[in-house]
N, C-alpha and C. Protein backbone atom coordinates (compact mmCIF):
# COMPACT_ATOMS: atom_id res chain seq x y z
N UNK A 1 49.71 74.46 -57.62
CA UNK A 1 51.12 74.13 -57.53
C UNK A 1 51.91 75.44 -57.66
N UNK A 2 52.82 75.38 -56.95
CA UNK A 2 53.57 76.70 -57.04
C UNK A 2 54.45 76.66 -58.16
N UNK A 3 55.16 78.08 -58.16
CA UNK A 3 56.37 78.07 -59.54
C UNK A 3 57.29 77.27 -58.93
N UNK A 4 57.78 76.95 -57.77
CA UNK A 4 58.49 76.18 -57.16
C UNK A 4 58.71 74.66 -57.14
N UNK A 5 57.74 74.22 -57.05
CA UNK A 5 57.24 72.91 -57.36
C UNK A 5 57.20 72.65 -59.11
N UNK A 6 56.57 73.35 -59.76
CA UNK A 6 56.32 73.35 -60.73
C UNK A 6 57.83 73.25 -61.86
N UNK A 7 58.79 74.01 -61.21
CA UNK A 7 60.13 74.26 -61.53
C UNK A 7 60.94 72.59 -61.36
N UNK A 8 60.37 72.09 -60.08
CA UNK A 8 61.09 70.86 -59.78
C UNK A 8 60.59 69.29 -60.53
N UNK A 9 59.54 69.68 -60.69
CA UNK A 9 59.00 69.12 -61.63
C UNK A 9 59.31 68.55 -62.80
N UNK A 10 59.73 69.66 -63.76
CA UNK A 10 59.99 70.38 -65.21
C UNK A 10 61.54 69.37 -65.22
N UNK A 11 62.51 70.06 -63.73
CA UNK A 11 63.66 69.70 -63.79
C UNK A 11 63.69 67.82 -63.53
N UNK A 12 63.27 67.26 -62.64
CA UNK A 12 62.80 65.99 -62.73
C UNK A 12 62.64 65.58 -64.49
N UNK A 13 61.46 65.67 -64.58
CA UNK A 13 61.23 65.18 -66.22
C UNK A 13 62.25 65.75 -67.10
N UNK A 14 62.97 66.55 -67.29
CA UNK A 14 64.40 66.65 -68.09
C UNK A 14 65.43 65.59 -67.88
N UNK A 15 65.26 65.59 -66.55
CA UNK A 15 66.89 64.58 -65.99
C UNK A 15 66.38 63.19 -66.20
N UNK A 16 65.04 62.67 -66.04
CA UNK A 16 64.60 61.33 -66.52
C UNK A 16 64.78 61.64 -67.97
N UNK A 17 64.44 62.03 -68.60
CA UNK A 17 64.66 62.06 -70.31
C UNK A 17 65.65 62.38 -70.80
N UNK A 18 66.45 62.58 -69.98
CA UNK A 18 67.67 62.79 -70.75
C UNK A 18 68.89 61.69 -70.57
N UNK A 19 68.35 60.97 -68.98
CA UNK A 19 68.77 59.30 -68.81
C UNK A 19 68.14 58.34 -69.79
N UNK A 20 67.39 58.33 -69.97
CA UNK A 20 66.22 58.11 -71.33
C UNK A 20 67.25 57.39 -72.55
N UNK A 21 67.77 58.95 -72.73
CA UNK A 21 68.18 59.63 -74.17
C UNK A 21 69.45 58.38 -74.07
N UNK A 22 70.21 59.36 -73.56
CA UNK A 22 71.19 58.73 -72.89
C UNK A 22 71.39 56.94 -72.94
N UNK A 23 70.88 56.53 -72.21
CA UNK A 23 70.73 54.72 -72.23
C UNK A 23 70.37 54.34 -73.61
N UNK A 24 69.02 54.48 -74.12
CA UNK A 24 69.31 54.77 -75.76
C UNK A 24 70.19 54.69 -76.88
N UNK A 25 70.71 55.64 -76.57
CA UNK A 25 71.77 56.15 -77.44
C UNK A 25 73.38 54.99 -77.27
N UNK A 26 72.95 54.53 -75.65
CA UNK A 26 74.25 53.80 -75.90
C UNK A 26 73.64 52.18 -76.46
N UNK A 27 72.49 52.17 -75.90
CA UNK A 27 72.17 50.85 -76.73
C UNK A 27 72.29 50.57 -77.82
N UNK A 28 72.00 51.60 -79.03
CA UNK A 28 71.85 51.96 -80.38
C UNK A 28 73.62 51.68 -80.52
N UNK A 29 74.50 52.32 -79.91
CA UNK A 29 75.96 52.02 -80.23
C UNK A 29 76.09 50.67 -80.20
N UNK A 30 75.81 50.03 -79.27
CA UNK A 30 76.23 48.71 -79.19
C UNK A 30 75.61 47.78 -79.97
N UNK A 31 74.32 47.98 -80.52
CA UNK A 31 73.68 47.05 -81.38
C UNK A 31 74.18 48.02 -82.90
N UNK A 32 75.20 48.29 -82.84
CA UNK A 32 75.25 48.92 -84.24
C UNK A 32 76.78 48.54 -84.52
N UNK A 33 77.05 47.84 -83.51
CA UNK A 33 78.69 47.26 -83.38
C UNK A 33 80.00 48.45 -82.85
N UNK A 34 79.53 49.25 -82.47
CA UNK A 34 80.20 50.51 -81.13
C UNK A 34 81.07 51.10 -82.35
N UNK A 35 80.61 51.22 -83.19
CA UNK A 35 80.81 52.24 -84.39
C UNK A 35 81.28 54.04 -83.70
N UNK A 36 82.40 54.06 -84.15
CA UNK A 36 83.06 55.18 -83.97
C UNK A 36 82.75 56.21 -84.82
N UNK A 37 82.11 57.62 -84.23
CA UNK A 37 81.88 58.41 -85.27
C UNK A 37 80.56 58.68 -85.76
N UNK A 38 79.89 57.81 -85.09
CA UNK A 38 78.21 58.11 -85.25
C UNK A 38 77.10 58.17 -84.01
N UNK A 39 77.95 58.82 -83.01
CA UNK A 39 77.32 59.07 -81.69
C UNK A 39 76.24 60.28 -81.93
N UNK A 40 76.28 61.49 -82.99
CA UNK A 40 75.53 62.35 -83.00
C UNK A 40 74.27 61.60 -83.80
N UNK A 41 74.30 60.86 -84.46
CA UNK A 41 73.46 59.56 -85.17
C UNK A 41 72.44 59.34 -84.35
N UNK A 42 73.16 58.55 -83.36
CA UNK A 42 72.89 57.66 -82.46
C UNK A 42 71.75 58.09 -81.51
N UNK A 43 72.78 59.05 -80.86
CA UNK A 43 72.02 60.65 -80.27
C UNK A 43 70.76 60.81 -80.58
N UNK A 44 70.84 61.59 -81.78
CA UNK A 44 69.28 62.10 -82.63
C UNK A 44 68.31 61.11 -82.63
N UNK A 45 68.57 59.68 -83.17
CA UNK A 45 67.27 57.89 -83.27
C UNK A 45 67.01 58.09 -81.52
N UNK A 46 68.22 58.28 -81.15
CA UNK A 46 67.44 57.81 -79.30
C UNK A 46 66.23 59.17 -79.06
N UNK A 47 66.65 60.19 -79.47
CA UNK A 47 66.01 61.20 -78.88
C UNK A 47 64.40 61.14 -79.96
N UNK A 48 64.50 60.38 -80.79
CA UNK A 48 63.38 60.35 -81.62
C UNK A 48 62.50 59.03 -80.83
N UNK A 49 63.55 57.89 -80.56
CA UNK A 49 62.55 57.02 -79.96
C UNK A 49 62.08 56.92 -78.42
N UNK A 50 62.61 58.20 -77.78
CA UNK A 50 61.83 58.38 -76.78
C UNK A 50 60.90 59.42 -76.60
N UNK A 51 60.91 60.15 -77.62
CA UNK A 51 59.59 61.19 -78.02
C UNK A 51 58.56 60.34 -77.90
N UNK A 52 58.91 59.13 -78.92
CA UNK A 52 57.54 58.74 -79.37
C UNK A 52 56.86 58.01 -78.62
């Protein structure tokens, strides 16, 4: 695979995981009653439960 491919790749799997993150994070708002003020919260649990 080239650095080229390999590059598009990398960038692919960022932009899915970060839609991921993203969808997540707003689910977590809304099942948390759209709580103002705890989006960096929110943020961090999503980005933990799509690690895992």
């Amino acid at each position: 695979m080239s650095q080229e491919e390999t590059c598009k790749v990398l960038e692919e799997h960022v932009e899915t995981r970060e839609e991921k993150v993203t969808l997540a994070a707003y689910y977590r708002w809304k099942e948390n009653g759209e709580q103002h003020g705890c989006d960096l919260d929110d943020w961090l649990e999503a980005e933990k439960s799509v690690c895992d």
